[in-house]
PDB file of N, CA and C in Angstrom:
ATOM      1  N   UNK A   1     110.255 169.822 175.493  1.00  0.00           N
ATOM      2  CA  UNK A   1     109.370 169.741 174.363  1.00  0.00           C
ATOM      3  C   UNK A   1     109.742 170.850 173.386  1.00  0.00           C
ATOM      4  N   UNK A   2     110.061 170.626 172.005  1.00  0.00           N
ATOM      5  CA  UNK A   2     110.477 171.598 170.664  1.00  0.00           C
ATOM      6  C   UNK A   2     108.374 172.223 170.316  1.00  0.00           C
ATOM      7  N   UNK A   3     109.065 173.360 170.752  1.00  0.00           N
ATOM      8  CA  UNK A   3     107.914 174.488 170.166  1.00  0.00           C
ATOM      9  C   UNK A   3     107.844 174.610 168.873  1.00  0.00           C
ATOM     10  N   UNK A   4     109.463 174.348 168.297  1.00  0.00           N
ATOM     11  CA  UNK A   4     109.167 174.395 166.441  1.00  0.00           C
ATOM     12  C   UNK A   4     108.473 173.295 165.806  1.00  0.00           C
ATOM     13  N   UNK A   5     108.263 172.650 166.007  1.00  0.00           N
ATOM     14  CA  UNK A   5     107.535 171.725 165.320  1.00  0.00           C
ATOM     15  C   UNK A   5     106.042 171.593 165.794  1.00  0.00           C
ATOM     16  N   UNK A   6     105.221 170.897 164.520  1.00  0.00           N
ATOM     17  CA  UNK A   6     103.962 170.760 164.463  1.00  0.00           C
ATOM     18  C   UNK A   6     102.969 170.061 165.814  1.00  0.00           C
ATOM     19  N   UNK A   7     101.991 170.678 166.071  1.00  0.00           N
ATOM     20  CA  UNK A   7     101.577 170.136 167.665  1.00  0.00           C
ATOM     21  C   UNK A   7     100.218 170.577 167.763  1.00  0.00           C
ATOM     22  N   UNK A   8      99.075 169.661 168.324  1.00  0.00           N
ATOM     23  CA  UNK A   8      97.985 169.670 168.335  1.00  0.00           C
ATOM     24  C   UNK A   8      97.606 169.627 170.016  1.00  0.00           C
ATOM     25  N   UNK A   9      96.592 169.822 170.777  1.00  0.00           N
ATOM     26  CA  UNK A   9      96.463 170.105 172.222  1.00  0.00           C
ATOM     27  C   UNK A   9      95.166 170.123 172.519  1.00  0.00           C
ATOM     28  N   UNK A  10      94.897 169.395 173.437  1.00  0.00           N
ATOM     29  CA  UNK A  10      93.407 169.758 174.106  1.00  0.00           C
ATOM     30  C   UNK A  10      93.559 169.894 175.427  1.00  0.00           C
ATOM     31  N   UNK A  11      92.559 170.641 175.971  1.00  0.00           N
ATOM     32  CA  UNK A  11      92.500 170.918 177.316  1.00  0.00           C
ATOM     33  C   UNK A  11      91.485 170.783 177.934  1.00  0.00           C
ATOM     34  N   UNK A  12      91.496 169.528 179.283  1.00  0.00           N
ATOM     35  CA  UNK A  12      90.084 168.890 179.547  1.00  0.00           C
ATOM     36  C   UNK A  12      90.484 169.151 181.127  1.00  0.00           C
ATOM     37  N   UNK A  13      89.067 169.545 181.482  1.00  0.00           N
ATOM     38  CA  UNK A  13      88.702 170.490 182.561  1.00  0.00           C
ATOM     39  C   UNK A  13      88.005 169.422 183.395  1.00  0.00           C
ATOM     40  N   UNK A  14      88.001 169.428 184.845  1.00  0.00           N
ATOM     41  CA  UNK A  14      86.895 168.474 185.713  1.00  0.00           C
ATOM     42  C   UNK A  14      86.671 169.940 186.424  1.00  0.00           C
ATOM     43  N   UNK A  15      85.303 170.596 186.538  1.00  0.00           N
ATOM     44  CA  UNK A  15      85.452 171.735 187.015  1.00  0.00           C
ATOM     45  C   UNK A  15      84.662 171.442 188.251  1.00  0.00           C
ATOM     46  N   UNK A  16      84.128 170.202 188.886  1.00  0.00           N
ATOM     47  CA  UNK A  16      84.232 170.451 190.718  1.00  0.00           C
ATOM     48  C   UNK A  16      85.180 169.985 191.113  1.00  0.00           C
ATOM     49  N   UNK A  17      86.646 169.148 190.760  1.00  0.00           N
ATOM     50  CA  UNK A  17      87.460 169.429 191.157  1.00  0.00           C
ATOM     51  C   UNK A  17      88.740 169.892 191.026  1.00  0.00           C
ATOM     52  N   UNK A  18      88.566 170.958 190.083  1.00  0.00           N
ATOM     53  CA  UNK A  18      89.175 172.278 189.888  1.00  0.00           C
ATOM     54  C   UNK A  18      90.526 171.875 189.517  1.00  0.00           C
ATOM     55  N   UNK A  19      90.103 170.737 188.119  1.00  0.00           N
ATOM     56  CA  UNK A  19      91.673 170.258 188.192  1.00  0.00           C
ATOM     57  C   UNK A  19      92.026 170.179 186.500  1.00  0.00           C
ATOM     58  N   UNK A  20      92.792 170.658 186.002  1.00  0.00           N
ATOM     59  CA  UNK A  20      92.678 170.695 184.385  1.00  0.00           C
ATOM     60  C   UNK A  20      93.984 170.077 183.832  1.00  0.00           C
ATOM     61  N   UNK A  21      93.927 169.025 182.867  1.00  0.00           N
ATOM     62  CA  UNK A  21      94.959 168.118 181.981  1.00  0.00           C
ATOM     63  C   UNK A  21      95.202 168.875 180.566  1.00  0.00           C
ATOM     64  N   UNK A  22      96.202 168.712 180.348  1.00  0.00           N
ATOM     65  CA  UNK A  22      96.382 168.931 178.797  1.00  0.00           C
ATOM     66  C   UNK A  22      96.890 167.942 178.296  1.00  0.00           C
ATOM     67  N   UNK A  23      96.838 167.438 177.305  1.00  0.00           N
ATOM     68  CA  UNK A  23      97.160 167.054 176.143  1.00  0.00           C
ATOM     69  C   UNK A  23      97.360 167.091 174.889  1.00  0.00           C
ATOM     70  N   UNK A  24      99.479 166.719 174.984  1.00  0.00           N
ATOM     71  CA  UNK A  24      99.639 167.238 173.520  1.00  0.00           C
ATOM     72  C   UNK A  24     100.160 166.090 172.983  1.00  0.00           C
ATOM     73  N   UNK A  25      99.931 166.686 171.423  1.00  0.00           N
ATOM     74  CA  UNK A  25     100.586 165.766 170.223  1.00  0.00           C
ATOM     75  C   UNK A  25     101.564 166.275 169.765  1.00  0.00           C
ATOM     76  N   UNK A  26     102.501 165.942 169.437  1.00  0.00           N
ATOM     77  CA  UNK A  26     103.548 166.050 168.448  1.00  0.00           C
ATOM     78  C   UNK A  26     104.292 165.267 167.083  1.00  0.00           C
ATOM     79  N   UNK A  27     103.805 166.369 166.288  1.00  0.00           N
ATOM     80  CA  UNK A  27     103.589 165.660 165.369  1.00  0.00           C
ATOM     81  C   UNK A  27     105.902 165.474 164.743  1.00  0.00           C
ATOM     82  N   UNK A  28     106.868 164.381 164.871  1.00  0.00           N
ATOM     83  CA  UNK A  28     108.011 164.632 165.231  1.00  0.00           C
ATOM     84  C   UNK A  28     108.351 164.643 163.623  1.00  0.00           C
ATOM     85  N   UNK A  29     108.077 163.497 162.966  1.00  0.00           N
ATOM     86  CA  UNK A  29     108.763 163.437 161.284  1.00  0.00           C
ATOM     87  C   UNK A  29     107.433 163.507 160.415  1.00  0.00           C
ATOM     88  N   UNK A  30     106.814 164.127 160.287  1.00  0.00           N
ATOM     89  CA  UNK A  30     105.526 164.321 159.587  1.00  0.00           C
ATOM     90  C   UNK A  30     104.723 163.306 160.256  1.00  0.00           C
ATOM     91  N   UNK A  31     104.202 162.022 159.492  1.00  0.00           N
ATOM     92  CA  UNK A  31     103.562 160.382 160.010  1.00  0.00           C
ATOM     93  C   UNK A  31     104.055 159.704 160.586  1.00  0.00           C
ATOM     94  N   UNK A  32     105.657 159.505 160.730  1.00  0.00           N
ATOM     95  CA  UNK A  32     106.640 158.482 161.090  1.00  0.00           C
ATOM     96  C   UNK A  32     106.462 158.409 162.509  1.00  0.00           C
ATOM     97  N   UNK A  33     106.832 159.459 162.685  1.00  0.00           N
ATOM     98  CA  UNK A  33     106.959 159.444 164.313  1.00  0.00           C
ATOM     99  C   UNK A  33     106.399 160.857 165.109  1.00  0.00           C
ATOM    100  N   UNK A  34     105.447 160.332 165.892  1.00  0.00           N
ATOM    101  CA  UNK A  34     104.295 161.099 166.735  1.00  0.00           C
ATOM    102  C   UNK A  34     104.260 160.826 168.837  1.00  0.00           C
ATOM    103  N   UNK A  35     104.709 161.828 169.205  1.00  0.00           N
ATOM    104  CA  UNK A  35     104.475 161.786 170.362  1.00  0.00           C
ATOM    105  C   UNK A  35     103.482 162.336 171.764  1.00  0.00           C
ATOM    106  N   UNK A  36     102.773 161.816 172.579  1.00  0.00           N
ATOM    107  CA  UNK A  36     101.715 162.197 173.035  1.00  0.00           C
ATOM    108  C   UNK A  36     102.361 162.349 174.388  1.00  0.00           C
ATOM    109  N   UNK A  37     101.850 163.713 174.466  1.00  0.00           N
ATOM    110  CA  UNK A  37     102.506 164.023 176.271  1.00  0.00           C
ATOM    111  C   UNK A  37     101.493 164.529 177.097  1.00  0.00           C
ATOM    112  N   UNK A  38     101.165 164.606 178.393  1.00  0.00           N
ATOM    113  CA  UNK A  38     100.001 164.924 179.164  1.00  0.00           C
ATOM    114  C   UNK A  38     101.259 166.070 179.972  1.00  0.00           C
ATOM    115  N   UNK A  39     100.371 166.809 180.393  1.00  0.00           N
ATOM    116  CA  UNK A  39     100.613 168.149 180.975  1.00  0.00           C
ATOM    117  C   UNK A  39      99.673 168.140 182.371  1.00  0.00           C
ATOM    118  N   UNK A  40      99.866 167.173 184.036  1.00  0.00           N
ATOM    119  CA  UNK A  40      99.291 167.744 184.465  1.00  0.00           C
ATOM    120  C   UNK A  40     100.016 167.946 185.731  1.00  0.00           C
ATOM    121  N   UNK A  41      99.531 169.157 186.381  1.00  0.00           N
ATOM    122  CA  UNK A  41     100.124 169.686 187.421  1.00  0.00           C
ATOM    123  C   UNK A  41     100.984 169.932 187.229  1.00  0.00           C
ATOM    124  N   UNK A  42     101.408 170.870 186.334  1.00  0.00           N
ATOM    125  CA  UNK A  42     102.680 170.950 185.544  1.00  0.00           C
ATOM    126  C   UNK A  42     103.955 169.954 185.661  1.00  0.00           C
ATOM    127  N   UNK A  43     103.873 168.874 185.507  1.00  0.00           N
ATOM    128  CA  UNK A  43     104.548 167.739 185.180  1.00  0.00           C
ATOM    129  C   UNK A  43     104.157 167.025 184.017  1.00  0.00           C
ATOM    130  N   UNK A  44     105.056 167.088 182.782  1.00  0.00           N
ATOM    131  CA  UNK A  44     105.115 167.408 181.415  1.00  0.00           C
ATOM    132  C   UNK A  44     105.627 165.389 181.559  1.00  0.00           C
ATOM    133  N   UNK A  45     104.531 164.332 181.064  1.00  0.00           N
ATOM    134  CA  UNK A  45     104.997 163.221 180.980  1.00  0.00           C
ATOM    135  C   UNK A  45     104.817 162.473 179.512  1.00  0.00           C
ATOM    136  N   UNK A  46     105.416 161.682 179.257  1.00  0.00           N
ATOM    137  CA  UNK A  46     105.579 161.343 177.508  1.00  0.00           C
ATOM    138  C   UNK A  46     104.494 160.314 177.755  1.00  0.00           C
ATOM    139  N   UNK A  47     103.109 160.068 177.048  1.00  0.00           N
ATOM    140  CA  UNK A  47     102.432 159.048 177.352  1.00  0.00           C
ATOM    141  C   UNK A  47     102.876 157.770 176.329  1.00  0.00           C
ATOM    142  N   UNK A  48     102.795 157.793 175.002  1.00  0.00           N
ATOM    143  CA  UNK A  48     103.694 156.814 174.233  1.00  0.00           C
ATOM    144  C   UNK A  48     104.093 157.739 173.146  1.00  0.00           C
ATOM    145  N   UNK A  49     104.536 156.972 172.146  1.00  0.00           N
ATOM    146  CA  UNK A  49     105.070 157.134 171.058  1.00  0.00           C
ATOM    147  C   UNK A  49     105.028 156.269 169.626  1.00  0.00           C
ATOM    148  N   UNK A  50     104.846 156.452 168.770  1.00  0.00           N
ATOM    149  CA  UNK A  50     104.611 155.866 167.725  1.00  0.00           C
ATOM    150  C   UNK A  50     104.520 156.121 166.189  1.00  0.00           C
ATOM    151  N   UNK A  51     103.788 155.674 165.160  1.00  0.00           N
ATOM    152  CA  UNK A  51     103.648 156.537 163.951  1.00  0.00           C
ATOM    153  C   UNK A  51     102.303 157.498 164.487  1.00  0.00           C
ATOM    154  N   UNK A  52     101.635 158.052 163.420  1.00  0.00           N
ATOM    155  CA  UNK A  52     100.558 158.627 163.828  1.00  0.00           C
ATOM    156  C   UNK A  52      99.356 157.582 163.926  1.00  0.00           C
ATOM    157  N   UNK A  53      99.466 156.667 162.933  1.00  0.00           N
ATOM    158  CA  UNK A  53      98.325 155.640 162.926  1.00  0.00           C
ATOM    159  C   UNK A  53      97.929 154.585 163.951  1.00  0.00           C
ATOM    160  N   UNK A  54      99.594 154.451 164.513  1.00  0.00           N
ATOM    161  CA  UNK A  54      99.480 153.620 165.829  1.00  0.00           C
ATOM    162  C   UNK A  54      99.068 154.563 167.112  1.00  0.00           C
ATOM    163  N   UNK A  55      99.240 156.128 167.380  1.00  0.00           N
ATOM    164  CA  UNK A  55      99.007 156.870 168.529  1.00  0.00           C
ATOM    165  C   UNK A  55      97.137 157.554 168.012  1.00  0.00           C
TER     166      UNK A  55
END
């Protein structure tokens, strides 16, 4: 995953079972092209891809 470019993230918590997801955006050509990746258990997976309007 490029750290230089534009990227949005949330981080959602289940706290009785002590287990936390992230989710990021990447924002790749401004609108054109946008990619969504989940972060869990540190296994970094591409969920889709698209413009921004379609993700």
């Amino acid at each position: 995953m490029d750290r230089q470019k534009p990227w949005l993230y949330a981080t959602l918590t289940d706290a009785q079972e002590k287990h936390v997801r992230h989710l990021i955006v990447i924002f790749v050509d401004g609108s054109r092209e946008t990619w969504l990746f989940q972060i869990d258990d540190g296994v970094e997976t591409l969920i889709l891809t698209g413009t921004e309007f379609e993700t």
